[in-house]
Protein backbone atom coordinates (compact mmCIF):
# COMPACT_ATOMS: atom_id res chain seq x y z
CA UNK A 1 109.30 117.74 107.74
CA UNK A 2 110.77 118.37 104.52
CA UNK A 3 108.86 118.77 101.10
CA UNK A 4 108.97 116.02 99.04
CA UNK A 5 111.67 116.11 95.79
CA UNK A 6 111.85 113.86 92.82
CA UNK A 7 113.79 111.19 94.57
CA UNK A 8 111.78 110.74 97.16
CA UNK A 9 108.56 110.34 94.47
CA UNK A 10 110.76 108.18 92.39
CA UNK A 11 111.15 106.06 95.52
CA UNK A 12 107.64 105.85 96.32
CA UNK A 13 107.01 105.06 92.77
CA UNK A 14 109.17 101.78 93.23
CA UNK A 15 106.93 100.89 96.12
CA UNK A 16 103.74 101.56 94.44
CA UNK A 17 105.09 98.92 91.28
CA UNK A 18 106.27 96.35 93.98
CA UNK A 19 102.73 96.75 95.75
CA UNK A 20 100.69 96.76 92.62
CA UNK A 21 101.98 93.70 91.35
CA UNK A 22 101.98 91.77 94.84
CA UNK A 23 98.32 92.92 94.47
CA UNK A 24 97.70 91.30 91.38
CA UNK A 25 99.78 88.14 92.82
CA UNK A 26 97.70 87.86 95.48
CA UNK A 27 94.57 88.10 93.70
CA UNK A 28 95.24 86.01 91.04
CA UNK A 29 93.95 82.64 92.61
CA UNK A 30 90.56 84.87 92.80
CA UNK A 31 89.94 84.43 89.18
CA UNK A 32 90.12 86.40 85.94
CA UNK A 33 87.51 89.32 87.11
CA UNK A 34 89.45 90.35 90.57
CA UNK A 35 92.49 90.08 88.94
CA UNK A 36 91.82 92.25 86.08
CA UNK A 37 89.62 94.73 88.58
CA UNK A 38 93.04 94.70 90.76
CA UNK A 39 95.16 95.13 87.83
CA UNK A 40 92.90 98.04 86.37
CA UNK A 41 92.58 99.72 90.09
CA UNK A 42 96.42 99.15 90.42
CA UNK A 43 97.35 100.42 86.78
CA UNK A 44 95.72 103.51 87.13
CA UNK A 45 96.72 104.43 90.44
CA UNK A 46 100.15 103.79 88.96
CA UNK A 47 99.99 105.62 85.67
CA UNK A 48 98.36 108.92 87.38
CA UNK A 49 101.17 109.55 89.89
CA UNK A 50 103.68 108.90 87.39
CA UNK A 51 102.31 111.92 85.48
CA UNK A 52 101.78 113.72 88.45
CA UNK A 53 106.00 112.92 89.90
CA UNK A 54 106.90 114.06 86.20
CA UNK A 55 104.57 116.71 85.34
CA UNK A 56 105.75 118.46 88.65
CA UNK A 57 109.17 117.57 88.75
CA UNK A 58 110.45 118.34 85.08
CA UNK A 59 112.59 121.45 85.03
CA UNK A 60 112.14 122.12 88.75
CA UNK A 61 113.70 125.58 89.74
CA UNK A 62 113.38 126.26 93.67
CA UNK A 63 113.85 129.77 93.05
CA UNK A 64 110.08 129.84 91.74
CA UNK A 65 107.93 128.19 94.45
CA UNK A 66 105.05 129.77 93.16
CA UNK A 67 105.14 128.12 90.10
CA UNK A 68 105.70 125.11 91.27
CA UNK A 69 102.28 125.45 93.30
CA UNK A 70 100.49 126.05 90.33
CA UNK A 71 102.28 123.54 88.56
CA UNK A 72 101.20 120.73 91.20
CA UNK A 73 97.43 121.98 91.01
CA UNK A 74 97.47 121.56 87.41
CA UNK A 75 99.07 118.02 87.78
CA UNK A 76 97.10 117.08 90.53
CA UNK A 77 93.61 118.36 88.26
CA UNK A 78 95.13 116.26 85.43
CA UNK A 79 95.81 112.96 87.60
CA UNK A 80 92.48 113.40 88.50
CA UNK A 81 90.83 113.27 85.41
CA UNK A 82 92.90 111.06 84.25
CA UNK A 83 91.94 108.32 86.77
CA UNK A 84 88.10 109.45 86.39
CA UNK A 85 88.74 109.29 82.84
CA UNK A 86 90.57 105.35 83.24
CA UNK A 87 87.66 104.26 85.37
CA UNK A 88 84.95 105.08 83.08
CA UNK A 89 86.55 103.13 80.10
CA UNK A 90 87.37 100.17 82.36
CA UNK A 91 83.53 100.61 83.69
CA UNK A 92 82.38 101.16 80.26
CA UNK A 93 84.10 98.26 78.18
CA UNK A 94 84.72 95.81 80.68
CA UNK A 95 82.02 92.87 81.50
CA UNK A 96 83.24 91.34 84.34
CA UNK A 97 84.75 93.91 86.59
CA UNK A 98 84.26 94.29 90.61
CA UNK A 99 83.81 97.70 91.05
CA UNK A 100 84.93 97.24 94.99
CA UNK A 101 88.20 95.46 94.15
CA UNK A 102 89.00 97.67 91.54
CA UNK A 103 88.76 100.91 93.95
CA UNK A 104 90.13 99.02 96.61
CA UNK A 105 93.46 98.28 94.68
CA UNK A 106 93.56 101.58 93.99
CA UNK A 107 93.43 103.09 97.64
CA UNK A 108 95.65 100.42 98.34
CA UNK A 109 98.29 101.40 96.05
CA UNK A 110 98.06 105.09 96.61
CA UNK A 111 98.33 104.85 100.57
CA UNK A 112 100.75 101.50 101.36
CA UNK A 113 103.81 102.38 99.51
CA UNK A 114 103.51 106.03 100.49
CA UNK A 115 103.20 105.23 104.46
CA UNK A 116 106.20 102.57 104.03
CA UNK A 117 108.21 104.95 102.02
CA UNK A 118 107.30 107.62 105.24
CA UNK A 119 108.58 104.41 107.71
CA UNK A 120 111.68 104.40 105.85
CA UNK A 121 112.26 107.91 105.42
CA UNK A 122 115.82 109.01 103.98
């Protein structure tokens, strides 16, 4: 198996946007609180691997792998508080949300694209 390069993120990037908004599609006939907990569960999920692909792929130098360890932990710790961080406003100023939906979206996002993009490979 070979270790993933900015391509390959950009790639499953593309999926995640194509998922995400056949998520919201789909939910839409739902009404206004699953949609908006699908587009707040799909947004996020979204916005916190895009920094994570360009926080660790920006000036990448394979002559440093140890860096670019380091450099992934620290994107990784910031995607995470950034989606804790997301959550807790949405939680916080939004009436209406579903709290399952909105976490389901997001698994679904993260994992979907990612195992098609796996199918599809190179």
């Amino acid at each position: 198996m070979q270790p993933p390069d900015a391509p390959q993120a950009k790639r499953i990037l593309k999926f995640q946007v194509i998922f995400g908004f056949g998520a919201l599609v789909m939910a839409s006939p739902f009404g206004v609180s699953v949609a908006l907990s699908v587009l707040v569960g799909a947004g996020t999920c979204l916005l916190a691997n895009a920094l994570l692909a360009a926080w660790v792929f920006r000036d990448y130098r394979a002559q440093e792998p140890a860096r670019l360890v380091l450099r992934f932990y620290g994107a990784e710790t910031a995607k995470i508080a950034l989606v804790l961080g997301l959550f807790a406003v949405a939680y916080a100023t939004l009436d209406d949300i579903e709290i399952p939906v909105l976490l389901g979206a997001y698994f679904l996002v993260q994992v979907v694209p990612t195992l098609i993009a796996a199918q599809f490979g190179n």
